[in-house]
N, C-alpha and C. Protein backbone atom coordinates (compact mmCIF):
# COMPACT_ATOMS: atom_id res chain seq x y z
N UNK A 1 12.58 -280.25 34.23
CA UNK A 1 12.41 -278.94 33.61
C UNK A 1 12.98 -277.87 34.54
N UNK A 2 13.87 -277.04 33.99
CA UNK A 2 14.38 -275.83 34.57
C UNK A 2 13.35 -274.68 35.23
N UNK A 3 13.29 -274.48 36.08
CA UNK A 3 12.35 -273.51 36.98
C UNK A 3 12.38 -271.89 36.03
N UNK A 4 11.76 -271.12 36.46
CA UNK A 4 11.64 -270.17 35.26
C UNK A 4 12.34 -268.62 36.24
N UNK A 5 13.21 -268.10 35.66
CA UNK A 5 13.87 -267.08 36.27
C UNK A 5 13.54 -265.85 36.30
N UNK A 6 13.10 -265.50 36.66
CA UNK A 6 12.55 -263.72 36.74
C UNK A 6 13.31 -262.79 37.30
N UNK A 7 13.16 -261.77 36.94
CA UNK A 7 13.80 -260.32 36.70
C UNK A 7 15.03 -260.16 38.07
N UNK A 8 14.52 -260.61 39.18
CA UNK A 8 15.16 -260.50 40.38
C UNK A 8 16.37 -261.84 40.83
N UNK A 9 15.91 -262.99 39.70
CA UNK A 9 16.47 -263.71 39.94
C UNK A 9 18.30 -263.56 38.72
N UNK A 10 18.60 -262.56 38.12
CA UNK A 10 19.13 -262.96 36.76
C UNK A 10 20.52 -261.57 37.15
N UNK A 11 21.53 -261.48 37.81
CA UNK A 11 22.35 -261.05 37.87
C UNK A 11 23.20 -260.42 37.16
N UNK A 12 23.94 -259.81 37.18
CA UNK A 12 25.12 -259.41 35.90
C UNK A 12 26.17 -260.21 35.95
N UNK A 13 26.67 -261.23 35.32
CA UNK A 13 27.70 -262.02 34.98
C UNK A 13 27.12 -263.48 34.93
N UNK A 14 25.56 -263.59 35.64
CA UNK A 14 25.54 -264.81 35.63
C UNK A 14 25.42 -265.46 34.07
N UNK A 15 25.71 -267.04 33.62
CA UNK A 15 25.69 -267.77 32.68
C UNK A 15 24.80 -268.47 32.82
N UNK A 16 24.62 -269.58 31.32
CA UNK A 16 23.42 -270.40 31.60
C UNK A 16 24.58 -271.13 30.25
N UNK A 17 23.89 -272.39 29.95
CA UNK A 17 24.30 -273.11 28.65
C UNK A 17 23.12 -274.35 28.29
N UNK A 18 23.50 -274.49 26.51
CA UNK A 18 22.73 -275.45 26.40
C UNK A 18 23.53 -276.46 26.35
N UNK A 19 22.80 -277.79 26.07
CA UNK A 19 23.60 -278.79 25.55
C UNK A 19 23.85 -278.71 23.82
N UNK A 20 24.59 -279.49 23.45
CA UNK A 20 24.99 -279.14 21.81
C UNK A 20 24.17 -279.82 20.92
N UNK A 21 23.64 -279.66 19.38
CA UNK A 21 22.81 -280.10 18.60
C UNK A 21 23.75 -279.94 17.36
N UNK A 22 23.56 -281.45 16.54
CA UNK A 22 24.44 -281.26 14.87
C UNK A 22 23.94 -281.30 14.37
N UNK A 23 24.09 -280.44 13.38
CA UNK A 23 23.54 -280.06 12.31
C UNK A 23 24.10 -281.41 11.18
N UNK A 24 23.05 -281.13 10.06
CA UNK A 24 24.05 -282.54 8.66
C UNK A 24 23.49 -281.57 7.86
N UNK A 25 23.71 -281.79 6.40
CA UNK A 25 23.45 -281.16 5.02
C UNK A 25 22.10 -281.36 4.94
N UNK A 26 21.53 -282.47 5.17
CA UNK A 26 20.00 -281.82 4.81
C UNK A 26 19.13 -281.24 5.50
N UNK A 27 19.75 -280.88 6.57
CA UNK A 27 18.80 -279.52 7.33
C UNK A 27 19.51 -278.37 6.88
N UNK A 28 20.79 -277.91 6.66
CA UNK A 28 21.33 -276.74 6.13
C UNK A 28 20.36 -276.67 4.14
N UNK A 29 20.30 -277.52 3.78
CA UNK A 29 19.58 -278.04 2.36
C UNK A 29 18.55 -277.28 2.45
N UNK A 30 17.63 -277.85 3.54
CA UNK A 30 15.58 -278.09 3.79
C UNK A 30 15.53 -276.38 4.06
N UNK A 31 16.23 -276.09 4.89
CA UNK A 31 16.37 -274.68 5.46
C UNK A 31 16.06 -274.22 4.56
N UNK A 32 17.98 -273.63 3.76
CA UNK A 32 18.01 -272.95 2.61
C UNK A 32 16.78 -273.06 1.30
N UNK A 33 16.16 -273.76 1.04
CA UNK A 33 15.47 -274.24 -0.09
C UNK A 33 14.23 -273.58 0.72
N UNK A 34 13.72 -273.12 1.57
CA UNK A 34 12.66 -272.18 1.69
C UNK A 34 12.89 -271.32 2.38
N UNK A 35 13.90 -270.65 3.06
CA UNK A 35 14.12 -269.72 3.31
C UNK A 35 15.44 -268.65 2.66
N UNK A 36 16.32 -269.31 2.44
CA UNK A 36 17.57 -268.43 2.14
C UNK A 36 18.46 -269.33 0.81
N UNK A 37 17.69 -269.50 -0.17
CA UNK A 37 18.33 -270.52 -1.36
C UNK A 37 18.96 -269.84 -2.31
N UNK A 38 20.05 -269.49 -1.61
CA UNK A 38 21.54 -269.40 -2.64
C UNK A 38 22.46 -270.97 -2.79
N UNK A 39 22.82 -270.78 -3.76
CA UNK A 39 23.75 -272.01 -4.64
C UNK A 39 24.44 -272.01 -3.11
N UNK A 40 24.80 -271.57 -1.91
CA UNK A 40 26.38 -271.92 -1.40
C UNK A 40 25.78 -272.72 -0.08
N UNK A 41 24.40 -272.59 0.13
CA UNK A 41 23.43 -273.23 1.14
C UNK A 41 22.69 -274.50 0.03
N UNK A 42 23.04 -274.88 -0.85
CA UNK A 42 22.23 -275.71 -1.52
C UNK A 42 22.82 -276.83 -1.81
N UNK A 43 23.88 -276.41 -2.62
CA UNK A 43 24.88 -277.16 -3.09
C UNK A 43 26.60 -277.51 -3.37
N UNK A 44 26.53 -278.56 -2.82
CA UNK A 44 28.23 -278.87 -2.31
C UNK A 44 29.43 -278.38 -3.97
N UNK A 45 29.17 -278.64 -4.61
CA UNK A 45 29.69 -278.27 -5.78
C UNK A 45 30.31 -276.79 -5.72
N UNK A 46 28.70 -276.09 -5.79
CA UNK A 46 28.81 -274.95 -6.36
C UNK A 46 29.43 -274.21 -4.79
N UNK A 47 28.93 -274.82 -3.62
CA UNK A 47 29.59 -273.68 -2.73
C UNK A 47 30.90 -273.77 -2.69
N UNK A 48 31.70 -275.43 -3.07
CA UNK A 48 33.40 -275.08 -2.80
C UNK A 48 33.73 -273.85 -4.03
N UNK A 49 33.10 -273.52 -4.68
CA UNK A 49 33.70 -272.33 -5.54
C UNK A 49 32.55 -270.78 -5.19
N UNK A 50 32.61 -270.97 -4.00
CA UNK A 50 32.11 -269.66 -3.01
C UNK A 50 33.14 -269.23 -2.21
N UNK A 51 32.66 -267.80 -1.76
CA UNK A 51 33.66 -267.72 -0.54
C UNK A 51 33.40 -268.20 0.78
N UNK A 52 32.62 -269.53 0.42
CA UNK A 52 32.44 -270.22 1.79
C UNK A 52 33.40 -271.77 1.69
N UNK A 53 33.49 -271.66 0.48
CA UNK A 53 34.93 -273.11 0.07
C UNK A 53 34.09 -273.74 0.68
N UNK A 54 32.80 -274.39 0.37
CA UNK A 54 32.15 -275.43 0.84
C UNK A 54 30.93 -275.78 1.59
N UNK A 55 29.91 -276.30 1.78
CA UNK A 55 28.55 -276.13 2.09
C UNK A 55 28.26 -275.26 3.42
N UNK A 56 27.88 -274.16 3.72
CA UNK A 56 27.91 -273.62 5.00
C UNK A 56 25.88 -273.41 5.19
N UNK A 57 25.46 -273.36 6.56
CA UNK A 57 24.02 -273.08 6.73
C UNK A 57 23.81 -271.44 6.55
N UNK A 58 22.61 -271.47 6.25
CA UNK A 58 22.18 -269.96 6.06
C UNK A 58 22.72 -268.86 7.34
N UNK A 59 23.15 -267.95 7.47
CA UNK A 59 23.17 -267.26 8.67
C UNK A 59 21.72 -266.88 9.65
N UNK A 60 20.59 -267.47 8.67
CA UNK A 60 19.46 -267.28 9.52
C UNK A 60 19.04 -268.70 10.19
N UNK A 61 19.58 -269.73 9.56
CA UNK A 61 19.18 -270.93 10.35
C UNK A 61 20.04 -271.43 11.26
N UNK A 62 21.45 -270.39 11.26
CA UNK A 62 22.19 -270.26 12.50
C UNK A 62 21.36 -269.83 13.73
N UNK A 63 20.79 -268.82 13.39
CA UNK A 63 20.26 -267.66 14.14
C UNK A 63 19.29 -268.87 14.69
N UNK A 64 18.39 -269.49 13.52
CA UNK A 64 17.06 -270.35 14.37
C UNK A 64 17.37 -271.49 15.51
N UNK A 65 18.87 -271.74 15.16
CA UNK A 65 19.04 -273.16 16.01
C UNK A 65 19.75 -272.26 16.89
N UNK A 66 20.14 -271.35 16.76
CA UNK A 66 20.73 -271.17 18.37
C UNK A 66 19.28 -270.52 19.31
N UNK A 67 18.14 -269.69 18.53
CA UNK A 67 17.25 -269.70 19.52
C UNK A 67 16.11 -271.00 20.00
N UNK A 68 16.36 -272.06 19.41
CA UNK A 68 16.09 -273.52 19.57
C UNK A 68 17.24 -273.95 20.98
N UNK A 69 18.45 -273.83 20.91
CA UNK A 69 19.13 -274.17 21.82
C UNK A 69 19.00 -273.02 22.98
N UNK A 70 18.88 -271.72 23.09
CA UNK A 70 18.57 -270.81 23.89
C UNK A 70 16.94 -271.09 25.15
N UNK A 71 16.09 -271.88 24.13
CA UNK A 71 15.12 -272.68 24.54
C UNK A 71 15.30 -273.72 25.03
N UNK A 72 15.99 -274.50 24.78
CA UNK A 72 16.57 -276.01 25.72
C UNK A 72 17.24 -275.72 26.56
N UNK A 73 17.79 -274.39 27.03
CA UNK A 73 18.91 -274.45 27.97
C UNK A 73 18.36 -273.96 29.50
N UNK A 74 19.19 -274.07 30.07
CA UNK A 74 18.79 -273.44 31.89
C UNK A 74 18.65 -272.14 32.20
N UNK A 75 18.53 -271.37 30.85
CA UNK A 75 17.68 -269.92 30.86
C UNK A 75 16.40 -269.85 30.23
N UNK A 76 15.91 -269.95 31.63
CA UNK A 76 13.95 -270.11 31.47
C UNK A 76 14.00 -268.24 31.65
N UNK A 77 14.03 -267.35 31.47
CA UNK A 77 12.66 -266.29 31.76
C UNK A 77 11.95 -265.90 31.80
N UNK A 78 10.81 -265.59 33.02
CA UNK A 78 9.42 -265.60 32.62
C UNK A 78 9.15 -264.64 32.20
N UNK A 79 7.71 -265.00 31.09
CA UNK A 79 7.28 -264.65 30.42
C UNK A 79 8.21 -264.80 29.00
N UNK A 80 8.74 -265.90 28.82
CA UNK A 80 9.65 -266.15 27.52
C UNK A 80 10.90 -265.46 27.54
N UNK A 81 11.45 -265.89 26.00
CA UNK A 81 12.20 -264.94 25.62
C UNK A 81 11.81 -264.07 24.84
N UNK A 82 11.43 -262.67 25.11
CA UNK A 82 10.76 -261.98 24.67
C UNK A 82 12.07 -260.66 24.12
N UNK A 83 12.40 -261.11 23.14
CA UNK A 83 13.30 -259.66 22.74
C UNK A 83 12.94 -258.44 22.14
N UNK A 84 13.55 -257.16 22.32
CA UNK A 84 13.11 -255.94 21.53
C UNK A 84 14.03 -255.45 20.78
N UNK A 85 14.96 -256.64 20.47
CA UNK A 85 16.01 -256.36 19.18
C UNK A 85 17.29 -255.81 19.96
N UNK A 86 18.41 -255.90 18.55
CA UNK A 86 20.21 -256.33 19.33
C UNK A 86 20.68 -256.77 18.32
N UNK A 87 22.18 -256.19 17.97
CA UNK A 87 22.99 -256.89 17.18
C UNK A 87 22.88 -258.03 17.13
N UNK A 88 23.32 -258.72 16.06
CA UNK A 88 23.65 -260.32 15.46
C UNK A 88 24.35 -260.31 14.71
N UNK A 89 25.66 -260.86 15.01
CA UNK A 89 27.28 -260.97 14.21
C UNK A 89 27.39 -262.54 13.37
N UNK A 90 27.70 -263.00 12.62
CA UNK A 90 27.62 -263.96 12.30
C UNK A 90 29.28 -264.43 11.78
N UNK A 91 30.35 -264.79 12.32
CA UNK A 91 31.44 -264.76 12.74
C UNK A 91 32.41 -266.61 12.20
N UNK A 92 31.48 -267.02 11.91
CA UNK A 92 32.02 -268.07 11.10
C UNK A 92 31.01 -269.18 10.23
N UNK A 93 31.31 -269.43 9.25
CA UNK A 93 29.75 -270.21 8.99
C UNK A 93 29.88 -272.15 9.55
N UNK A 94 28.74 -272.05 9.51
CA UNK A 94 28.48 -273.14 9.96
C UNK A 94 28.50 -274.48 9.20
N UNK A 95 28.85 -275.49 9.46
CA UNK A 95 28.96 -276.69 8.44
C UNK A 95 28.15 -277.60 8.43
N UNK A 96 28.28 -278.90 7.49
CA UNK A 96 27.79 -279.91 7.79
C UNK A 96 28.55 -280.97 9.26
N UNK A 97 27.53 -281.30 10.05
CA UNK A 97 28.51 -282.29 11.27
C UNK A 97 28.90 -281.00 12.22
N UNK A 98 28.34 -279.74 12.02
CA UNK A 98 28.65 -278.86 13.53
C UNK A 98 28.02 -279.69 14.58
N UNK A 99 28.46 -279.11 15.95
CA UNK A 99 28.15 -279.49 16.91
C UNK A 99 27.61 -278.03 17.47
N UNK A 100 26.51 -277.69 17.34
CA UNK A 100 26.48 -276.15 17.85
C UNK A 100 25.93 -275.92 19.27
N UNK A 101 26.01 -275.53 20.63
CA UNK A 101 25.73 -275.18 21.87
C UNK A 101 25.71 -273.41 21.93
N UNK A 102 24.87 -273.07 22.59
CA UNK A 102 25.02 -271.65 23.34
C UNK A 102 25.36 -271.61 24.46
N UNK A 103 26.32 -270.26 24.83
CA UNK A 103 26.19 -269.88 25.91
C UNK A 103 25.45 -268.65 26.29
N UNK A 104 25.12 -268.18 27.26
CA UNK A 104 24.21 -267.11 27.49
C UNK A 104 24.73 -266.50 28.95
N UNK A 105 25.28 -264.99 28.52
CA UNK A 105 25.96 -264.03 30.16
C UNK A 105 24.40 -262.96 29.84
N UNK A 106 24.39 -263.02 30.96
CA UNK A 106 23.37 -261.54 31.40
C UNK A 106 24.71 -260.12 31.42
N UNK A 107 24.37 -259.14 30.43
CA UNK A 107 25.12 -258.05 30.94
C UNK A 107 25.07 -256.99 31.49
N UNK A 108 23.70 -256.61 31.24
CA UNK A 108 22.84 -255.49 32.00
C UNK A 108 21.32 -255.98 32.64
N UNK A 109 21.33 -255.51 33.26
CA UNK A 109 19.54 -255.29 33.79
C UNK A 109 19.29 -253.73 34.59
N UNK A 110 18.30 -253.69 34.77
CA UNK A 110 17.94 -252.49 35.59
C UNK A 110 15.82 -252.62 34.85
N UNK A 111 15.17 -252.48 36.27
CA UNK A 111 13.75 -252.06 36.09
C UNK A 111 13.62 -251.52 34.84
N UNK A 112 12.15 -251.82 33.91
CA UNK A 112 11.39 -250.95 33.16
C UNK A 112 10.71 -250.05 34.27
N UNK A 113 11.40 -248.80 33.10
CA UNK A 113 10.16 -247.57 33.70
C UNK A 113 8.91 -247.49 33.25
N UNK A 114 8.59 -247.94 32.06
CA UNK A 114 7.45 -247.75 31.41
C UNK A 114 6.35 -248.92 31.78
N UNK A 115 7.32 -250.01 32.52
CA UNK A 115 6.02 -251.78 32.24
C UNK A 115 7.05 -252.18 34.12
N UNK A 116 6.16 -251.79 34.99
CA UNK A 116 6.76 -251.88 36.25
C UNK A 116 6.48 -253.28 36.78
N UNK A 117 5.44 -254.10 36.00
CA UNK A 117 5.63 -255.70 36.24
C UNK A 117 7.34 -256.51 35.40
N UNK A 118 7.51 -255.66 34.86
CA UNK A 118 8.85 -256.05 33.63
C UNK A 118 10.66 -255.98 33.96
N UNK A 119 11.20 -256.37 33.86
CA UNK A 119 12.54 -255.94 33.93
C UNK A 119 13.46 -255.64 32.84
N UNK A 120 14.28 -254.82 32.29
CA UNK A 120 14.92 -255.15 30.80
C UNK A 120 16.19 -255.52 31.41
N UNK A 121 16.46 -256.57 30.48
CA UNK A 121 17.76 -257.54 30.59
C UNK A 121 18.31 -257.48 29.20
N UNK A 122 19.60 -257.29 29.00
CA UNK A 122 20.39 -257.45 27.94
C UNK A 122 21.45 -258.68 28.04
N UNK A 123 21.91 -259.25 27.01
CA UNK A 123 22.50 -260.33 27.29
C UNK A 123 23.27 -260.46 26.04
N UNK A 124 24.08 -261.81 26.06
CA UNK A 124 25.07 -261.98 25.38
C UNK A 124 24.91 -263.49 25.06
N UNK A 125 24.65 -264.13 23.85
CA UNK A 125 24.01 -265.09 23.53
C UNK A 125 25.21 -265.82 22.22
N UNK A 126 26.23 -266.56 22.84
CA UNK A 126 27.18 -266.75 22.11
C UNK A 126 27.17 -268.21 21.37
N UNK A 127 26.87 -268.50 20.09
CA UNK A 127 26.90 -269.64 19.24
C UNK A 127 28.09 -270.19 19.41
N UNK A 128 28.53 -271.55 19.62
CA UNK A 128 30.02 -272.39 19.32
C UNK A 128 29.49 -273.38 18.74
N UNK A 129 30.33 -273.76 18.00
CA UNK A 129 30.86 -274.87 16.92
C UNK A 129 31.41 -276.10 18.26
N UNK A 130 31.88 -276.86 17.91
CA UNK A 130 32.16 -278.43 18.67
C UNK A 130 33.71 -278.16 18.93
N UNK A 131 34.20 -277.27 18.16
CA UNK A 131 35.65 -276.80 19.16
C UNK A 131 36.15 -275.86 19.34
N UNK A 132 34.34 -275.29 19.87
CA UNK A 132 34.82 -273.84 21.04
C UNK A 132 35.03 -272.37 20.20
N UNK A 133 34.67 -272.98 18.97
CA UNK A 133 35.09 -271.46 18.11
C UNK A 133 33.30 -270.96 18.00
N UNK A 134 33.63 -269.48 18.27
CA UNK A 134 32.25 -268.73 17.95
C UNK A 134 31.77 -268.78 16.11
N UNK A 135 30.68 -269.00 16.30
CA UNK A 135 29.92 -269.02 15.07
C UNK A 135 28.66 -267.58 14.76
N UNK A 136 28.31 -267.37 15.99
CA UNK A 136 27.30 -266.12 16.10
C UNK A 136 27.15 -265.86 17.14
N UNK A 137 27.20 -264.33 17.50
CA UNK A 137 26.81 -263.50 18.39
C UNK A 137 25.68 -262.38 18.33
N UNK A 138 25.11 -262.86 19.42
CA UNK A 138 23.52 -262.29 19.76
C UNK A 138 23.19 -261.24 20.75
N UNK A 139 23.15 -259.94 20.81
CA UNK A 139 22.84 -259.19 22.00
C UNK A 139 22.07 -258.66 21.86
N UNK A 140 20.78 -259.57 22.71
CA UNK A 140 19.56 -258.63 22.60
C UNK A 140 19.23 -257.78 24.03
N UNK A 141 18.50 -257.11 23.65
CA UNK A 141 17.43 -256.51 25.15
C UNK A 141 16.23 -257.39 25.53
N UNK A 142 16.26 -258.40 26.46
CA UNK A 142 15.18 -258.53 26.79
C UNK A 142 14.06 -257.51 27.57
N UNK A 143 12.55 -258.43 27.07
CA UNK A 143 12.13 -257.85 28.84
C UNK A 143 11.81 -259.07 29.60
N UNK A 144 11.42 -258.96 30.62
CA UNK A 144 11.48 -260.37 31.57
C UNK A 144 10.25 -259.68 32.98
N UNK A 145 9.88 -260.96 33.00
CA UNK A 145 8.88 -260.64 34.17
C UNK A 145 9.32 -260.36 35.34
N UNK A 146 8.81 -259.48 36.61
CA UNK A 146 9.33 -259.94 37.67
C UNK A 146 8.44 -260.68 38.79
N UNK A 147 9.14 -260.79 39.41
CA UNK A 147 8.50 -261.88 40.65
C UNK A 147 7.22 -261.15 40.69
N UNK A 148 5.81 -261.83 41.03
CA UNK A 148 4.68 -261.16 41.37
C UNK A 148 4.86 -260.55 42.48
N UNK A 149 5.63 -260.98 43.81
CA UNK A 149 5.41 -260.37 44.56
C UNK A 149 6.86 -259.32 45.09
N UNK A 150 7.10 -258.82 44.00
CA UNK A 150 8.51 -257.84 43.94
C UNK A 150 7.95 -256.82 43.12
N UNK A 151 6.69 -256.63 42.61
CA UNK A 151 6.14 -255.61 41.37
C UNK A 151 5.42 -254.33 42.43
């Protein structure tokens, strides 16, 4: 298990990554069918006559498996990942047989003024497909703990 990184430990440029997870049609299916059930997340038929030409996952169960893979990866911060919201681009859809991995750059940090145990961290939380093409982009604000004995 990856050691847990706090506020002092998390640089500007540094990276982290996960390993990759595939998706098949009946998790893009199970998804869609209780959360986001349009014909083009449901069914292979009806989505090749979408403008997705063919079964693509919800853009929110993009969103769930990359913060599933954001969780498996070698960016522990303590006290979680605790976000206070950030764009989310959704930049190609996703298929049956993706191979999806994140990467994760820190782009800002600097102390909370308001929560002086806290740090806010912003970051860059990039979805790929199995050959390297972006699927979704994530920039949230974290906050992040800092070292107990740096507060």
């Amino acid at each position: 298990m990856t050691e847990l990184r706090y506020f002092e430990d998390l640089q500007v440029g540094r990276r982290f990554a996960s390993a990759p997870r595939v998706v098949d049609a009946a998790a893009i299916k199970s998804f869609a069918a209780e959360f986001d059930p349009q014909s083009f997340h449901l069914d292979e038929d009806q989505a090749r006559h979408s403008v997705f030409d063919g079964l693509a996952a919800s853009g929110w169960h993009t969103a769930a498996l990359s913060m599933r893979l954001c969780l498996a990866s070698d960016f522990r911060p303590a006290g979680g990942i605790l976000g206070t919201g950030g764009e989310l681009i959704w930049s190609k859809p996703v298929r049956p047989g993706d191979a999806l991995r994140v990467e994760i750059e820190i782009i800002e940090t600097r102390p909370s003024r308001s929560r002086p145990e806290q740090g806010v961290v912003k970051v860059r939380i990039t979805t790929l497909n199995q050959h390297g093409e972006t699927v979704q982009t994530f920039s949230p604000t974290l906050l992040v703990d800092r070292r107990p004995d740096q507060r």
